[in-house]
C-alpha atoms as a PDB file:
ATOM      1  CA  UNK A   1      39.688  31.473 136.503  1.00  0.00           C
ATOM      2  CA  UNK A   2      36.226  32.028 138.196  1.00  0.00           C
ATOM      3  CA  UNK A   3      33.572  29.463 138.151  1.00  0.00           C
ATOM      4  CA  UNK A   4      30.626  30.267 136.694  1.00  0.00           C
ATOM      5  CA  UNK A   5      27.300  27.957 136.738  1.00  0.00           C
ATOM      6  CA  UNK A   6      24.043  27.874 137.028  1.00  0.00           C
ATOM      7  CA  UNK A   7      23.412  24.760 138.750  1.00  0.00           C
ATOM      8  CA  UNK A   8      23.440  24.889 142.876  1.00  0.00           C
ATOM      9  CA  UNK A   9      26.532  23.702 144.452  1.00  0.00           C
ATOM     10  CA  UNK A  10      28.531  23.968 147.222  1.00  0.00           C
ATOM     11  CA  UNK A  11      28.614  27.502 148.068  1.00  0.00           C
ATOM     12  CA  UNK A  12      32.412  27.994 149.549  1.00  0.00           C
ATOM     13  CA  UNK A  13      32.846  29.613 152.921  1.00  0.00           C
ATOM     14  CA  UNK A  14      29.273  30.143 153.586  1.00  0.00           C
ATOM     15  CA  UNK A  15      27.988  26.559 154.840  1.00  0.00           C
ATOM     16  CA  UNK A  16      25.661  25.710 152.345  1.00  0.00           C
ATOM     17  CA  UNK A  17      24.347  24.998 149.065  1.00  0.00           C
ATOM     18  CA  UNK A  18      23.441  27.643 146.633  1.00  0.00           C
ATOM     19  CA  UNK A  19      19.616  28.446 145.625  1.00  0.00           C
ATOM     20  CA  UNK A  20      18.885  30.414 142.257  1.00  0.00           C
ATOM     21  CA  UNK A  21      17.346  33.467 142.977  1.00  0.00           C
ATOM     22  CA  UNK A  22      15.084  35.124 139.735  1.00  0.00           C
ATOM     23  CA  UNK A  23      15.156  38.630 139.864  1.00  0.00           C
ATOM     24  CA  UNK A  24      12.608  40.474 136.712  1.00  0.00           C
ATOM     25  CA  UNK A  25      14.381  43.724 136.534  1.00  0.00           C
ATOM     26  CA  UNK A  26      14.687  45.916 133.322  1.00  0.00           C
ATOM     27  CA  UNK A  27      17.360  45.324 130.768  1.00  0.00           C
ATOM     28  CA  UNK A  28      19.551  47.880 130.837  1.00  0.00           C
ATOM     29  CA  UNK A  29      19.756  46.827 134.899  1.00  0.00           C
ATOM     30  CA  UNK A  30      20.618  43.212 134.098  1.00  0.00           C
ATOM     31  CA  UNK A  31      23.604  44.095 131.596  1.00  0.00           C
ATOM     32  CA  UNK A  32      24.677  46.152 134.222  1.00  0.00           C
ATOM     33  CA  UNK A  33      24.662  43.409 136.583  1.00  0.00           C
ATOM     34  CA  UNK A  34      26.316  41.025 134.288  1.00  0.00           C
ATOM     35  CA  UNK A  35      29.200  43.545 133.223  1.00  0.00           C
ATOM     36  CA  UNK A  36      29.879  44.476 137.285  1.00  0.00           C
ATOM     37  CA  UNK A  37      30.041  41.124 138.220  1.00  0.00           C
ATOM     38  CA  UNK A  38      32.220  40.205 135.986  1.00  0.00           C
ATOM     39  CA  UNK A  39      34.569  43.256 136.413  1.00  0.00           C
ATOM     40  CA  UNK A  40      34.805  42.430 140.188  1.00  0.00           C
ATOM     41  CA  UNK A  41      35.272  38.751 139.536  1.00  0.00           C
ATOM     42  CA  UNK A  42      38.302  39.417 137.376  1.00  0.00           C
ATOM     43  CA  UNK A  43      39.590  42.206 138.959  1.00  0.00           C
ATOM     44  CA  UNK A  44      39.806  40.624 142.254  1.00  0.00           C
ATOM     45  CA  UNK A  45      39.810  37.374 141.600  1.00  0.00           C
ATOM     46  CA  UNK A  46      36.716  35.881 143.611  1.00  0.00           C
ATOM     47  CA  UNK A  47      33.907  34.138 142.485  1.00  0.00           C
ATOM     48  CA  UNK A  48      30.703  35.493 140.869  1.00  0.00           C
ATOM     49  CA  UNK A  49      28.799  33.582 143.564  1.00  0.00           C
ATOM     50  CA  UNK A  50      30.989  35.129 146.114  1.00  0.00           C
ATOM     51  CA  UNK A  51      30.216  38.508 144.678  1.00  0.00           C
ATOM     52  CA  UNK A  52      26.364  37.822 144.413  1.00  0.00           C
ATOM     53  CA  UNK A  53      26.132  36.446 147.853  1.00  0.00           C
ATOM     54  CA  UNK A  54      27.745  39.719 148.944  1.00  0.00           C
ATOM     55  CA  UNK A  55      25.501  41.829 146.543  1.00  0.00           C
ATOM     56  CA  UNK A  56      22.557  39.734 148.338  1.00  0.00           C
ATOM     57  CA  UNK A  57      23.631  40.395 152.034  1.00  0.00           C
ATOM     58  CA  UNK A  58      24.412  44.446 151.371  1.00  0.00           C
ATOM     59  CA  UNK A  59      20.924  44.508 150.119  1.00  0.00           C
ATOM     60  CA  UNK A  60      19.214  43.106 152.824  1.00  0.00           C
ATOM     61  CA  UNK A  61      21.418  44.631 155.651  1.00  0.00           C
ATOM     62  CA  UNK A  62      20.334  47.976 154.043  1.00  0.00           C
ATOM     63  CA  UNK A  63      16.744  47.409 154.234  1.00  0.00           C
ATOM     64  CA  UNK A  64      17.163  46.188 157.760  1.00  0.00           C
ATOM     65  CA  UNK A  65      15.945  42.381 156.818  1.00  0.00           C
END
């Protein structure tokens, strides 16, 4: 079972805590989100702040920041 919360923890394996990050994006791009987060999170087993910290890092290693 993944854990899912809103409130900044621990982040596991990455040496810190967690910081919410707001992103305004349209809606049909937010269910989207939601839905492959949760697919990945269930299909392999890792955390949804696992997954978002790697969604996070792929963006900004694409942009070169």
């Amino acid at each position: 079972m993944t854990r899912d919360t809103a409130s900044p923890h621990p982040a596991a394996g990455t040496g810190g805590e967690t910081e919410p990050l707001t992103l305004l994006v349209d809606r049909d791009l937010f269910r989207a989100f939601q839905r492959c987060t949760w697919i990945i999170a269930h299909e392999t087993d890792r955390s949804r702040l696992e997954i978002m910290n790697e969604m996070v890092r792929d963006f900004l290693i694409k942009h070169d920041c």
